[in-house]
Protein backbone atom coordinates (compact mmCIF):
# COMPACT_ATOMS: atom_id res chain seq x y z
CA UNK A 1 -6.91 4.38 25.92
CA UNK A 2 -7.06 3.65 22.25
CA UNK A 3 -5.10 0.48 20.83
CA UNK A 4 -3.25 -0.34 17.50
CA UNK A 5 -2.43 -4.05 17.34
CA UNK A 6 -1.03 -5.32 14.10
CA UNK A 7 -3.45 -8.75 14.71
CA UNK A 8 -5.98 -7.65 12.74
CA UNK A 9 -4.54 -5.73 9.81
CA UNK A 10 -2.19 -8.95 9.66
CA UNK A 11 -4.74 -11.64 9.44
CA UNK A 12 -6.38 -9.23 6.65
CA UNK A 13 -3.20 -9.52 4.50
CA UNK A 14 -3.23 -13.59 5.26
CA UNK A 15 -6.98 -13.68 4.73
CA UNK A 16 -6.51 -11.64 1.15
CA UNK A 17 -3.55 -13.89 0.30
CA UNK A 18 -5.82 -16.76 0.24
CA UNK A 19 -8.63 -15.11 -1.37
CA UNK A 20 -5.70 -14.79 -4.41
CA UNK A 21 -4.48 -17.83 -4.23
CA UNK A 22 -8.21 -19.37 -4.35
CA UNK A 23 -9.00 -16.64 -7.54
CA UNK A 24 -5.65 -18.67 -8.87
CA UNK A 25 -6.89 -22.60 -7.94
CA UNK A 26 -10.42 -21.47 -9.55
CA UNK A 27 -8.52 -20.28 -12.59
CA UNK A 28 -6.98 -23.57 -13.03
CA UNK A 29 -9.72 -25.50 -12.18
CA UNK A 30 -11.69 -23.88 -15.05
CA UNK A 31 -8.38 -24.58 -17.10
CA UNK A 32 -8.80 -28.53 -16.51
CA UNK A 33 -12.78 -28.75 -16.98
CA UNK A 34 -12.42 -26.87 -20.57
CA UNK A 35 -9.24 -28.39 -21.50
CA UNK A 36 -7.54 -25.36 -22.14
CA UNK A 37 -6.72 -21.51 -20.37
CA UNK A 38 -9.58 -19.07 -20.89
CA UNK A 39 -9.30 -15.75 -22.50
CA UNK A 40 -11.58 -14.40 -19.92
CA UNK A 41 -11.61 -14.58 -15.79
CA UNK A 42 -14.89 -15.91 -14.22
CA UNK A 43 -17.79 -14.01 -12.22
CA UNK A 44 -16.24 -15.89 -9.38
CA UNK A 45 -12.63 -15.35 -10.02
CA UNK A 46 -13.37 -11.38 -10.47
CA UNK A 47 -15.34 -11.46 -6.56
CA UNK A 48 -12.48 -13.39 -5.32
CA UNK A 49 -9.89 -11.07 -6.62
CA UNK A 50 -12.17 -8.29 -5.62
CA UNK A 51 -12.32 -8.72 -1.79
CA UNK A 52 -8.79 -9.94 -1.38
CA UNK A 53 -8.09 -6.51 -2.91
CA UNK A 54 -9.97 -5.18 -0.22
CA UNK A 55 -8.52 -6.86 2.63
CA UNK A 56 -4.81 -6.12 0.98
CA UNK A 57 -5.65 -2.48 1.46
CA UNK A 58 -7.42 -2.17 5.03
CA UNK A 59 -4.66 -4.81 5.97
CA UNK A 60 -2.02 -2.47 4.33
CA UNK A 61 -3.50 0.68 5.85
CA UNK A 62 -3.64 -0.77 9.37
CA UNK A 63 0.13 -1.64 9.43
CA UNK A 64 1.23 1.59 8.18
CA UNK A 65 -1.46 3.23 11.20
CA UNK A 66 0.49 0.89 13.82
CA UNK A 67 4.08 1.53 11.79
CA UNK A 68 3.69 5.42 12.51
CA UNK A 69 1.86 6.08 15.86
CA UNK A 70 2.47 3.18 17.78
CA UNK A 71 0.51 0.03 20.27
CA UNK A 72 -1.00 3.22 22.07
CA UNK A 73 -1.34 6.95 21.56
CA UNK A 74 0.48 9.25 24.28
CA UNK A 75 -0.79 12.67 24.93
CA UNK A 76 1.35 15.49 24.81
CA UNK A 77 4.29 16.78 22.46
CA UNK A 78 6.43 14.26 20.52
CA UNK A 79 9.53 15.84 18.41
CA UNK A 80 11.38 13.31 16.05
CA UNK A 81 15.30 11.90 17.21
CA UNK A 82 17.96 13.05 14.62
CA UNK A 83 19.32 10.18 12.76
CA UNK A 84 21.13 9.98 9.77
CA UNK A 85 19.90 6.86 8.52
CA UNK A 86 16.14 7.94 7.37
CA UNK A 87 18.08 11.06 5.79
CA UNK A 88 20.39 8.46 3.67
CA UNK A 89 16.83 6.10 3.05
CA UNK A 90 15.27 9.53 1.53
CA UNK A 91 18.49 10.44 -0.48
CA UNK A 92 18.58 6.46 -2.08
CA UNK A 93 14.65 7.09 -2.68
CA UNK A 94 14.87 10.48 -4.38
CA UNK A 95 17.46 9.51 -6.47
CA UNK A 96 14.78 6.39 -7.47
CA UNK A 97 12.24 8.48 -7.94
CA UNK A 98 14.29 11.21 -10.08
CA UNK A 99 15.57 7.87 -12.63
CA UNK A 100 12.09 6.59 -12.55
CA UNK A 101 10.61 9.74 -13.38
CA UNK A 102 13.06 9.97 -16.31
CA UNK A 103 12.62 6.29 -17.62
CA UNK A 104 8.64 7.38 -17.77
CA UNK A 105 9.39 10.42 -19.44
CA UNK A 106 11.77 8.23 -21.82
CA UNK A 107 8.87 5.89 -22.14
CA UNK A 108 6.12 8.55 -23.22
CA UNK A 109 8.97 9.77 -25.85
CA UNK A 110 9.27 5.92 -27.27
CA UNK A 111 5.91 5.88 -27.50
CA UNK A 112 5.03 9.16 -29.08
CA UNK A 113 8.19 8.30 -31.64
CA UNK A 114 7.45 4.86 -32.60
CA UNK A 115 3.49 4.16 -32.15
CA UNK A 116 3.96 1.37 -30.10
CA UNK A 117 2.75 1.65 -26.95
CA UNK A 118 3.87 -0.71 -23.87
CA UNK A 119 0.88 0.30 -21.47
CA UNK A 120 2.11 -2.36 -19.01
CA UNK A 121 5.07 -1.24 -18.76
CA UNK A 122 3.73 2.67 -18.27
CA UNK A 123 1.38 1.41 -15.69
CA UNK A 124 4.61 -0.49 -13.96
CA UNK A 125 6.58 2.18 -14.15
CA UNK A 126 3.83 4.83 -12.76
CA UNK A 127 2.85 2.30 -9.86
CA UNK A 128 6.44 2.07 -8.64
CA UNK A 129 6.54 5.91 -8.68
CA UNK A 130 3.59 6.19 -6.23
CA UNK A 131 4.38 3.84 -3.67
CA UNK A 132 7.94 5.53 -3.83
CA UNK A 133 6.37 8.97 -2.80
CA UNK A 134 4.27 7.10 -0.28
CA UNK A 135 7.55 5.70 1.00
CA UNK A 136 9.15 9.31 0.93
CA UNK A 137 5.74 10.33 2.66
CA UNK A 138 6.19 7.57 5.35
CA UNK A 139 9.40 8.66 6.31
CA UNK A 140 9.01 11.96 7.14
CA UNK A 141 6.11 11.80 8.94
CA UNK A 142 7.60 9.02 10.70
CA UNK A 143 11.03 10.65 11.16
CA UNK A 144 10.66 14.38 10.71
CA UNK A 145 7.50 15.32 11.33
CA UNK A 146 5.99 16.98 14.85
CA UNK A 147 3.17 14.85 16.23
CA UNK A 148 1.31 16.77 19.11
CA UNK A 149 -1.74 14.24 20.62
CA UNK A 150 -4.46 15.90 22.47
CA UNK A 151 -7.31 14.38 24.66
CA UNK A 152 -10.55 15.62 26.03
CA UNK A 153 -12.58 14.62 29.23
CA UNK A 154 -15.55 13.00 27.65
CA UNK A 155 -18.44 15.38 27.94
CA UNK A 156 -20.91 13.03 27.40
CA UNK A 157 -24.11 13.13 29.65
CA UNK A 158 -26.30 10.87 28.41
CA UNK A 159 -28.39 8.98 31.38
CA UNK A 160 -26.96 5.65 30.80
């Protein structure tokens, strides 16, 4: 039957961790050989940064497979438990999502109004909204949602 350990995704995260923290050593070890911070990241730093993005996500996407289904799938029917504490986790996120979307909206405005225009800060702002409606998303397929798993003989007849 199929397995989902956390091992793997888990030593990704570690693994991409250090592939950040080495982008960060290089950085400074540039720093001390020039005598001062440069304006611009190295080929290697960029290649570091770029597979320990990577790893974050397959290690991210791995937990959240073993967060939701489970060690090992189980055929058949599976309807969620009531509970009232996902319902009162969803009402605390909506009501971050509804002040986030108005502080972006707010943000837009400043910027439209004044000219200047904090993209950091929009990015930020938009970022935090996403992983908020991933959370959301989480949630009620974790808690609400109907999972039905179905298996097949294998109908494989290959000689070997």
């Amino acid at each position: 039957m199929y397995r989902n350990d956390p091992i793997v995704p888990t030593f990704a995260l570690i693994l991409a961790a250090g592939l950040f923290y080495m982008a960060y050593l290089d950085g400074l070890h540039i720093a001390r050989l020039l005598g001062h911070v440069p304006q611009k990241l190295s080929v290697g730093q960029i290649g570091l940064m770029a597979f320990g993005a990577v790893l974050l996500l397959y290690g991210l996407i791995g937990l959240v497979s073993y967060w939701l289904e489970g060690i090992e799938l189980r055929p058949g029917r599976h309807f969620p438990t009531p509970s009232t504490a996902p319902v009162a986790v969803g009402v605390v996120l909506v009501l971050l999502l509804t002040a986030l979307s108005g502080f972006f909206v707010r943000l837009i405005a400043y910027a439209a109004q004044t000219g200047h225009n904090p993209t950091w800060l929009q990015g930020f702002v938009f970022g935090t909204i996403s992983l908020v409606v991933a959370a959301l998303l989480g949630i009620y397929k974790k808690f609400f949602g109907r999972d039905e798993v179905i298996t097949e003989e294998e109908k494989s007849h290959f000689p070997w």
